[in-house]
C-alpha atoms as a PDB file:
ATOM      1  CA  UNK A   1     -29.643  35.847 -17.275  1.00  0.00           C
ATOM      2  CA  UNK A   2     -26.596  37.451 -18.238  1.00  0.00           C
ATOM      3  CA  UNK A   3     -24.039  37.000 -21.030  1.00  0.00           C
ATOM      4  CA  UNK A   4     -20.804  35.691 -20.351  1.00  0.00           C
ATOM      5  CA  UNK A   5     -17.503  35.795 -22.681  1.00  0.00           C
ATOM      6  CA  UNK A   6     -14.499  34.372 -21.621  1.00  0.00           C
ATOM      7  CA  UNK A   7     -11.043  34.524 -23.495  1.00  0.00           C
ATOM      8  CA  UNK A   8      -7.659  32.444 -23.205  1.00  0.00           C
ATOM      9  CA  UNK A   9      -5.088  35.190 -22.257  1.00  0.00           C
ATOM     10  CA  UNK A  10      -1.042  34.974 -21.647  1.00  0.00           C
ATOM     11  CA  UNK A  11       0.312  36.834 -18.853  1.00  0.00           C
ATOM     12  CA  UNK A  12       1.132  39.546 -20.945  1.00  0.00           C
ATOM     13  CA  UNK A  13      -2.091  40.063 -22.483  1.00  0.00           C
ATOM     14  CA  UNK A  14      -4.239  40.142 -19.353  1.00  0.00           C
ATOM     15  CA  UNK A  15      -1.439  42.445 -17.698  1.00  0.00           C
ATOM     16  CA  UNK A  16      -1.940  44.434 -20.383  1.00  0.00           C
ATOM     17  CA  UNK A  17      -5.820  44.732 -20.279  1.00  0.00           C
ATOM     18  CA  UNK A  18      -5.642  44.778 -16.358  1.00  0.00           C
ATOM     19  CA  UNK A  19      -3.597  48.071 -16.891  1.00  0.00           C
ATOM     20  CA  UNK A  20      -6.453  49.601 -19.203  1.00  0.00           C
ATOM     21  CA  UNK A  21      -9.599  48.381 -17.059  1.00  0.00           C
ATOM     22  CA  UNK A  22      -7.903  50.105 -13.560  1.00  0.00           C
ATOM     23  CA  UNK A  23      -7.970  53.513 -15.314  1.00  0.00           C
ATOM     24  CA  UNK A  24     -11.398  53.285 -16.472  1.00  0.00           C
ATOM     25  CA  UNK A  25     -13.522  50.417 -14.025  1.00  0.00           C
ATOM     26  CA  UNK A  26     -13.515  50.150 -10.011  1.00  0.00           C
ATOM     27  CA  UNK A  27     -12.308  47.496  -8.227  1.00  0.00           C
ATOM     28  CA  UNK A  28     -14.314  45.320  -7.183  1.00  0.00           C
ATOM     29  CA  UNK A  29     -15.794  46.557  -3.361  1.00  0.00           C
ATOM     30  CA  UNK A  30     -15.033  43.174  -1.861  1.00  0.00           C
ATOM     31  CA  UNK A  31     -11.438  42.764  -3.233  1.00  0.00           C
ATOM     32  CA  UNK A  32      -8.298  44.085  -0.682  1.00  0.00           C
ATOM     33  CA  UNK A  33      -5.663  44.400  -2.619  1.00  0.00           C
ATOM     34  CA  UNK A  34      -4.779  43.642  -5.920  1.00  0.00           C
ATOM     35  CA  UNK A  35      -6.296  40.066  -6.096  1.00  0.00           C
ATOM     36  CA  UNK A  36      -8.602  37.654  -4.217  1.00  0.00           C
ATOM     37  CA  UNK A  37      -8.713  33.810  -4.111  1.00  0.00           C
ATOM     38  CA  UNK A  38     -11.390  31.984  -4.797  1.00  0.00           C
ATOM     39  CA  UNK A  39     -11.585  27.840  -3.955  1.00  0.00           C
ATOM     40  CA  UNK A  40     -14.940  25.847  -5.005  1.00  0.00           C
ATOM     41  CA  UNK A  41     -15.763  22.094  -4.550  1.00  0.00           C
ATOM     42  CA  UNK A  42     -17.806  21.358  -7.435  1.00  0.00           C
ATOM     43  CA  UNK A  43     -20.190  18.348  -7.208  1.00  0.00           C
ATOM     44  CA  UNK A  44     -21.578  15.837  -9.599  1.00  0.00           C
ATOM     45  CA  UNK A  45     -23.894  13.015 -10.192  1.00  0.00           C
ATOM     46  CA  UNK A  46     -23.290   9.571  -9.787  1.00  0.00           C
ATOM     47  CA  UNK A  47     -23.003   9.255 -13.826  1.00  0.00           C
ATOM     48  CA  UNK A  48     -20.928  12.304 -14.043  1.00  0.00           C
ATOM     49  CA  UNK A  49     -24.237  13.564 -15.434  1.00  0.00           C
ATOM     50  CA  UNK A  50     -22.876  17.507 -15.144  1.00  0.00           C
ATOM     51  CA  UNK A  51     -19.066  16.797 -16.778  1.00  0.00           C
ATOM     52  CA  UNK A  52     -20.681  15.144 -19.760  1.00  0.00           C
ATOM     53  CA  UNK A  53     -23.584  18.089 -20.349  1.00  0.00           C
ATOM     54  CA  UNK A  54     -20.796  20.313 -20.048  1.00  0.00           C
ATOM     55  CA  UNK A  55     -18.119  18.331 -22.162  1.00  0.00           C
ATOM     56  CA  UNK A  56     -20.633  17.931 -25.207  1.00  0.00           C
ATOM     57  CA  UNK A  57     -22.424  21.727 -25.251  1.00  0.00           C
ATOM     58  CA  UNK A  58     -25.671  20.838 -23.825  1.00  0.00           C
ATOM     59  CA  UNK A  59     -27.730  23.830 -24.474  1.00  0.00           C
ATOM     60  CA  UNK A  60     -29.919  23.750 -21.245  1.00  0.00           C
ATOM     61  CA  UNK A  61     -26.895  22.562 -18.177  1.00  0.00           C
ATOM     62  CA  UNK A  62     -26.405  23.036 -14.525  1.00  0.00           C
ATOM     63  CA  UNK A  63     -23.467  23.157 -11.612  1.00  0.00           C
ATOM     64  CA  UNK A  64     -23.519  23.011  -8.257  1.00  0.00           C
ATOM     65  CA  UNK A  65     -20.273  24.114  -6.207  1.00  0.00           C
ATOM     66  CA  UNK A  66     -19.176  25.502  -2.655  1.00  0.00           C
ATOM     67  CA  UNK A  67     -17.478  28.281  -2.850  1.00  0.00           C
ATOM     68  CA  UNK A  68     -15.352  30.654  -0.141  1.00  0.00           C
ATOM     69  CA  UNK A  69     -13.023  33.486  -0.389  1.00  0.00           C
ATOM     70  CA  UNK A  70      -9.213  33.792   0.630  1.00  0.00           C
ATOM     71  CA  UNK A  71      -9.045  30.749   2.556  1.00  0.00           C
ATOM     72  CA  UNK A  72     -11.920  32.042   4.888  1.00  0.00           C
ATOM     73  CA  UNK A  73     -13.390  28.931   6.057  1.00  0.00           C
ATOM     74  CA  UNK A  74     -15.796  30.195   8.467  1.00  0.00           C
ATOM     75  CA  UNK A  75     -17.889  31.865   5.304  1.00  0.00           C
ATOM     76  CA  UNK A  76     -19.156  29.419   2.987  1.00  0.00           C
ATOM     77  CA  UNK A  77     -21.662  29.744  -0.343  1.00  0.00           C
ATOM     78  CA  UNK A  78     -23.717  26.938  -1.787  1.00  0.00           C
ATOM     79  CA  UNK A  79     -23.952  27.517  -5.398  1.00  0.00           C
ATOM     80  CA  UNK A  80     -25.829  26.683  -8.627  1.00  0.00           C
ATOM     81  CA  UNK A  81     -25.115  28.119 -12.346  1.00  0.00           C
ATOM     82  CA  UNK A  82     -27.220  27.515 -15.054  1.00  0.00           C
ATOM     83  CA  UNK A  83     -26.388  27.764 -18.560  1.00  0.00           C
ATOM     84  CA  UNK A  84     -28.717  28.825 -21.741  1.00  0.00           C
ATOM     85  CA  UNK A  85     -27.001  29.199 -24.484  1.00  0.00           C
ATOM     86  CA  UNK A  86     -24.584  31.456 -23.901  1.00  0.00           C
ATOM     87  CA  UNK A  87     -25.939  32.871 -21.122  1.00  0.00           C
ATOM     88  CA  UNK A  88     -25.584  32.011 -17.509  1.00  0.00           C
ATOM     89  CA  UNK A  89     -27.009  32.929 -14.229  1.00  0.00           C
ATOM     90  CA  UNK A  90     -26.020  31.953 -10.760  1.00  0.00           C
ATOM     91  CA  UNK A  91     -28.076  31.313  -7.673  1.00  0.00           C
ATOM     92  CA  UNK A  92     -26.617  31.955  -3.939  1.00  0.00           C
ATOM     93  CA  UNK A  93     -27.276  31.132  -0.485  1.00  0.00           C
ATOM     94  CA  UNK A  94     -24.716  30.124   2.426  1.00  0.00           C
ATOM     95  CA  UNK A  95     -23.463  27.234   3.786  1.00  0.00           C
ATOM     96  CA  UNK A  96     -22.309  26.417   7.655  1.00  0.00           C
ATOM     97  CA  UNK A  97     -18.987  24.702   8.074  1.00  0.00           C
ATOM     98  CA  UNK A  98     -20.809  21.905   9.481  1.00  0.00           C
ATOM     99  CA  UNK A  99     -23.005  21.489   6.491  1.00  0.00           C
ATOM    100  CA  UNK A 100     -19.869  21.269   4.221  1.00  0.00           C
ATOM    101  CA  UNK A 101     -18.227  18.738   6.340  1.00  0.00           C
ATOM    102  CA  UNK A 102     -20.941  16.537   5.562  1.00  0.00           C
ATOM    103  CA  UNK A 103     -20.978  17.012   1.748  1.00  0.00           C
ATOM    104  CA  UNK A 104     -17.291  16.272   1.899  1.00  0.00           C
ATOM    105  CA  UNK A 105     -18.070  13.300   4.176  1.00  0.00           C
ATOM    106  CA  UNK A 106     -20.372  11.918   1.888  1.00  0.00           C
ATOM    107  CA  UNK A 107     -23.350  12.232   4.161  1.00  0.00           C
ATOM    108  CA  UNK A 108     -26.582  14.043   2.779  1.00  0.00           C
ATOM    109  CA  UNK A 109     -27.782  17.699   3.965  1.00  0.00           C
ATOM    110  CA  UNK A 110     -30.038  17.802   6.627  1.00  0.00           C
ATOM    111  CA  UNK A 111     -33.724  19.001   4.653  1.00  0.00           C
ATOM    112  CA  UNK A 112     -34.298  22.313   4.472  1.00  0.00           C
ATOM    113  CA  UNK A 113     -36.538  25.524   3.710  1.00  0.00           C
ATOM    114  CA  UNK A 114     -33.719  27.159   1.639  1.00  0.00           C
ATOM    115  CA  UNK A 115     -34.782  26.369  -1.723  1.00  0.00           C
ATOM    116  CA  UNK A 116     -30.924  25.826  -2.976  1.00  0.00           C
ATOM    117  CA  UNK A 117     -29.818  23.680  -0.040  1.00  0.00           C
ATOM    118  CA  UNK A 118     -33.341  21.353  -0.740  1.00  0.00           C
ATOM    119  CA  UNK A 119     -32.538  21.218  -3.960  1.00  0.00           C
ATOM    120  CA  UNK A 120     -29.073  19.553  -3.409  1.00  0.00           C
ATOM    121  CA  UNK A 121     -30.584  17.544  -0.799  1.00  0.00           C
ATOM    122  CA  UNK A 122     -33.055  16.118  -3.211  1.00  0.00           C
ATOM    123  CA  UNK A 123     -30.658  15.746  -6.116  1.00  0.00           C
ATOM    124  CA  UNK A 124     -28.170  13.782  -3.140  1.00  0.00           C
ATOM    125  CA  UNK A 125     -31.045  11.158  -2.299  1.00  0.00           C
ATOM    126  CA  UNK A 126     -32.314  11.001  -6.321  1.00  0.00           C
ATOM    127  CA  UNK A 127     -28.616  11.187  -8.392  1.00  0.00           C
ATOM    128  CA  UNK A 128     -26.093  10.850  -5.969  1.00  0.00           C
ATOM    129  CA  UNK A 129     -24.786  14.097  -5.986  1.00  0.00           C
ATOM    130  CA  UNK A 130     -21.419  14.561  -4.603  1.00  0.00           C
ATOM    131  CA  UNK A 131     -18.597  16.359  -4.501  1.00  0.00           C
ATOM    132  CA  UNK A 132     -15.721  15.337  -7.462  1.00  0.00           C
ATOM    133  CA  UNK A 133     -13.218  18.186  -7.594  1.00  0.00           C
ATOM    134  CA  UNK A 134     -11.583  20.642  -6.018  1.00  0.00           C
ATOM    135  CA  UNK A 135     -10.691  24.021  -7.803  1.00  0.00           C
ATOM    136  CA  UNK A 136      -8.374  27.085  -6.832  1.00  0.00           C
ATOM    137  CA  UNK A 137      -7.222  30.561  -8.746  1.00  0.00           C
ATOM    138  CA  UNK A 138      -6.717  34.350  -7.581  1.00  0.00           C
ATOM    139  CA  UNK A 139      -9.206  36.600  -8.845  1.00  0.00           C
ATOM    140  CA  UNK A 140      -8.964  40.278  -9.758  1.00  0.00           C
ATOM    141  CA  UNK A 141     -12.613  41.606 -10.243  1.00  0.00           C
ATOM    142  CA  UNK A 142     -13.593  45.218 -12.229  1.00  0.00           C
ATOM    143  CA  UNK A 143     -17.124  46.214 -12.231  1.00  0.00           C
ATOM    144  CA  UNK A 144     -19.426  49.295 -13.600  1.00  0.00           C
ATOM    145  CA  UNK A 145     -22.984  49.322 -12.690  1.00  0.00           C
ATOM    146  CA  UNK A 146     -24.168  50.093 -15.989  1.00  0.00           C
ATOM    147  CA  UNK A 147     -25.336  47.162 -17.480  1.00  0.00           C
ATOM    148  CA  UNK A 148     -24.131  45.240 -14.757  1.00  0.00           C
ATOM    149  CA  UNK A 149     -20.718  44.528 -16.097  1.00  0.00           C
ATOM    150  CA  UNK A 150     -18.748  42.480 -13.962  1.00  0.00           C
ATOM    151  CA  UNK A 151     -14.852  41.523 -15.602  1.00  0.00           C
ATOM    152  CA  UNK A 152     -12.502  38.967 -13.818  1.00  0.00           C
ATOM    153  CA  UNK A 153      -8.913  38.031 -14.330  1.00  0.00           C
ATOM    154  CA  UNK A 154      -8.087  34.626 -13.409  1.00  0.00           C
ATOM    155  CA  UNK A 155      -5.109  33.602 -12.870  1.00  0.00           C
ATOM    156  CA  UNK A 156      -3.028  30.469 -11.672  1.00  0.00           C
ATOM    157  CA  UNK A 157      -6.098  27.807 -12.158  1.00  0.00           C
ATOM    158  CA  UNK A 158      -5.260  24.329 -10.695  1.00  0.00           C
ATOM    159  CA  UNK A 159      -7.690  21.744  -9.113  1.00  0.00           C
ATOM    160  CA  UNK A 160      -7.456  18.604  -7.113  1.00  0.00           C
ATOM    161  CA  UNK A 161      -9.598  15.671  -6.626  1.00  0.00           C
ATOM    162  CA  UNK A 162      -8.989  14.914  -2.888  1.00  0.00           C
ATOM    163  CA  UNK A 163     -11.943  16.835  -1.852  1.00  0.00           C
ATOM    164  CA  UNK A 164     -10.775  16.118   1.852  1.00  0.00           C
ATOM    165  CA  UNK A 165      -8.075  19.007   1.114  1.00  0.00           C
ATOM    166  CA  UNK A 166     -10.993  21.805   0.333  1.00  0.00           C
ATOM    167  CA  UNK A 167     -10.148  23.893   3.006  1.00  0.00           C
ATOM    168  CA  UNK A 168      -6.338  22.537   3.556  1.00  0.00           C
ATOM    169  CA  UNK A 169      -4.470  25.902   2.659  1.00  0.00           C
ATOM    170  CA  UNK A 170      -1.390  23.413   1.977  1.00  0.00           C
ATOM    171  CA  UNK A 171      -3.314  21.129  -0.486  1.00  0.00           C
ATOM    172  CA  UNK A 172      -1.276  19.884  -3.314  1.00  0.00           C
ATOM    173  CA  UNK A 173      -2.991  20.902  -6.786  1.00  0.00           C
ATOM    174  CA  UNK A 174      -2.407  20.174 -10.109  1.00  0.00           C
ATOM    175  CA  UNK A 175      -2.498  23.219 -12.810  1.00  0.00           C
ATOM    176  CA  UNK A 176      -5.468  23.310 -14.837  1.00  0.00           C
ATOM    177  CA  UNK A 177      -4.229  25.573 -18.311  1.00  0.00           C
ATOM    178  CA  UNK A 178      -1.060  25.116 -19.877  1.00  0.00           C
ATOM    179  CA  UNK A 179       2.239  27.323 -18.598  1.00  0.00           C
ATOM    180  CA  UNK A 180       1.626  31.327 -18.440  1.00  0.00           C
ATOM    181  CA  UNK A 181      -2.244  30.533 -19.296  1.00  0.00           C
ATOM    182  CA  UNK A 182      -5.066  32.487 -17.472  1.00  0.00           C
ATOM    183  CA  UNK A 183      -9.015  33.505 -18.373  1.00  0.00           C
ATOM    184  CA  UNK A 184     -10.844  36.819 -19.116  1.00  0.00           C
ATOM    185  CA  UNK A 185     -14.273  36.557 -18.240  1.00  0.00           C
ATOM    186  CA  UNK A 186     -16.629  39.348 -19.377  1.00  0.00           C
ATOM    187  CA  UNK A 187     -20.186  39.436 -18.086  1.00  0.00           C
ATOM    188  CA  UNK A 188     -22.727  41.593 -18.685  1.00  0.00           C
ATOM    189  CA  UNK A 189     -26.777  42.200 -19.399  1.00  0.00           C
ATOM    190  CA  UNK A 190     -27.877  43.567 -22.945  1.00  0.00           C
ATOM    191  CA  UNK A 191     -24.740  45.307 -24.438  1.00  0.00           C
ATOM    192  CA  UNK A 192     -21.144  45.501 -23.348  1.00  0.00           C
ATOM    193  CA  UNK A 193     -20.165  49.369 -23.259  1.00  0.00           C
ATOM    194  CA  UNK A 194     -18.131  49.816 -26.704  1.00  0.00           C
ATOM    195  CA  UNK A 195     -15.395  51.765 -24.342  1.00  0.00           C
ATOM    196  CA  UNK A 196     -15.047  48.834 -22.112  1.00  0.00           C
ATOM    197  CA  UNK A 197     -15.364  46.587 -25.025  1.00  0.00           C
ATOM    198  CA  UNK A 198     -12.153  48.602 -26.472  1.00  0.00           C
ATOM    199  CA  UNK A 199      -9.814  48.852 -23.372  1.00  0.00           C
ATOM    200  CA  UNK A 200     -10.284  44.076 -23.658  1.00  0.00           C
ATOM    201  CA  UNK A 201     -10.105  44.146 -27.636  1.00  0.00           C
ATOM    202  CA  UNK A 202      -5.877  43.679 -28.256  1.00  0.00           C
ATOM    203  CA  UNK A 203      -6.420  42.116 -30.781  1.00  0.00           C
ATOM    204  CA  UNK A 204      -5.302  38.530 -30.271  1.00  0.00           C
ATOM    205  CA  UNK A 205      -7.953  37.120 -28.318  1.00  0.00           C
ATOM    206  CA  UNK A 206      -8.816  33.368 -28.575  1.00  0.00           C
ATOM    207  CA  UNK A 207     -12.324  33.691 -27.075  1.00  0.00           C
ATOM    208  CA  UNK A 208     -13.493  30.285 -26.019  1.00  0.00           C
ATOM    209  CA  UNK A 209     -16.337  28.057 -24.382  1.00  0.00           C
ATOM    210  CA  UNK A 210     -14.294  27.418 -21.428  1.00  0.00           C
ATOM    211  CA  UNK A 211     -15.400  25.987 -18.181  1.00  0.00           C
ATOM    212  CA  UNK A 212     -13.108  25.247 -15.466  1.00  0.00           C
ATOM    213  CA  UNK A 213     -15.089  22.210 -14.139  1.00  0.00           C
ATOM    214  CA  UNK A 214     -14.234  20.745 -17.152  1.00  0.00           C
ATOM    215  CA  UNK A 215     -10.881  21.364 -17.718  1.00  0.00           C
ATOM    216  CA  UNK A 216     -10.058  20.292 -14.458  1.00  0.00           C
ATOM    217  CA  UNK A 217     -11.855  17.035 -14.328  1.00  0.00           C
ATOM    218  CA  UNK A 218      -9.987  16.595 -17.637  1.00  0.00           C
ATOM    219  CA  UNK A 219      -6.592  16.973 -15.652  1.00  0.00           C
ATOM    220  CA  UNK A 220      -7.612  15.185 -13.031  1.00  0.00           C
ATOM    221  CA  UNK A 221      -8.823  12.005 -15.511  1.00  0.00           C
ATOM    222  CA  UNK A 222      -5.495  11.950 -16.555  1.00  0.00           C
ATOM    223  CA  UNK A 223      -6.525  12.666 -20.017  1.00  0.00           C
ATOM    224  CA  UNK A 224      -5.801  15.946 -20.402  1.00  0.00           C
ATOM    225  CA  UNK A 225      -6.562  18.284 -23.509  1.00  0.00           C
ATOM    226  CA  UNK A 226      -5.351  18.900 -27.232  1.00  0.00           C
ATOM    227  CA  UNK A 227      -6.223  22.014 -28.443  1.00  0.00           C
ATOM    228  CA  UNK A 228      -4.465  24.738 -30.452  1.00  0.00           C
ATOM    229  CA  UNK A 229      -0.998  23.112 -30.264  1.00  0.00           C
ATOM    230  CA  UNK A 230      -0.961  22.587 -26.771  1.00  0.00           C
ATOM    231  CA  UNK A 231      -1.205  20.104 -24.190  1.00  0.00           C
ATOM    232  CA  UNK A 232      -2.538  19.785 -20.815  1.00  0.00           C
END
């Protein structure tokens, strides 16, 4: 498992460290360009089981999303992210189109060998998991290999919940943070490098126990959050 800090940044500030990490990190060897974007359908049980373990801190808590790249839709990743603590680690295996149609139809998966996609399967038949919410932002990824440090920038976060729209490139979405918004992420086993952890410390920080799901679901409740002055 690997530890996972994440940070709400204004434009500025994540331009700012953006500048510092490309003088010091690669790129990320599947980003072209200076950004990527990522879309994931995130599912739930039929008691929201997932939102609410997230929304109150549950130490032990779990997600399931699909996930594809650029608006690829011919590549698709089943998902699942645990959470311990403060740590996190993330399970992968892919998807066929075919397979995701039927999630976003509402029909289960066909069983299977793949441990992740019987898992869902079994969790579909047992809690009703489903998909609830669509979510969409453009990535820019740094890594370094020691200690596995992996650094993201996300930026323009917005979600939907018509998860008929996943792979719609025109979908209408909603924006999940507040104006000129975005997260850091910072992952890493053991111990951050103190150089990398200097080119990210500016100082004004607001590190936070952030989770997209949940901020979106919030939006899309209608709810919305009150936190720090602001209003979403």
């Amino acid at each position: 498992m690997r530890h996972e800090e994440k940070f709400i940044c204004s434009e500025r500030q994540l331009a700012l460290i953006e500048s510092r990490l490309r003088t010091i990190l690669q790129i990320d060897s599947h980003q072209d360009g200076d950004d990527y974007g990522i879309r994931s359908l995130y599912f739930d049980t039929f008691d929201d089981g997932m939102y609410q373990d997230s929304l109150n801190g549950v130490d032990r808590r779990r997600k399931y999303r699909i996930r594809f790249y650029n608006m690829n839709d011919v590549y698709f990743r089943m998902e699942r992210k645990d959470t311990v603590g403060r740590l996190k680690q993330k399970y992968s295996t892919a998807i066929s189109r075919e397979n995701v149609r039927m999630c976003i139809d509402g029909a289960p998966l066909p069983d299977s060998d793949n441990d992740i996609l019987k898992e869902v399967y079994t969790m579909q038949q047992a809690e009703g998991l489903h998909p609830v919410a669509v979510i969409d932002y453009r990535r820019c990824a740094f890594t370094y290999p020691v200690g596995n440090v992996r650094i993201t920038l996300d930026r323009n976060i917005s979600c939907t919940h018509r998860i008929e729209e996943f792979t719609d490139k025109h979908a209408l979405l909603y924006p999940v943070m507040p104006y000129n918004k975005h997260i850091l992420e910072v992952k890493y086993d053991g111990i951050l490098p103190g150089y990398i952890a200097s080119a990210i410390n500016i100082g004004s920080l607001e590190q936070v126990s952030f989770s997209k799901y949940v901020y979106a679901r919030n939006v899309i409740n209608g709810n919305g959050r009150k936190e720090d002055g602001y209003e979403f």
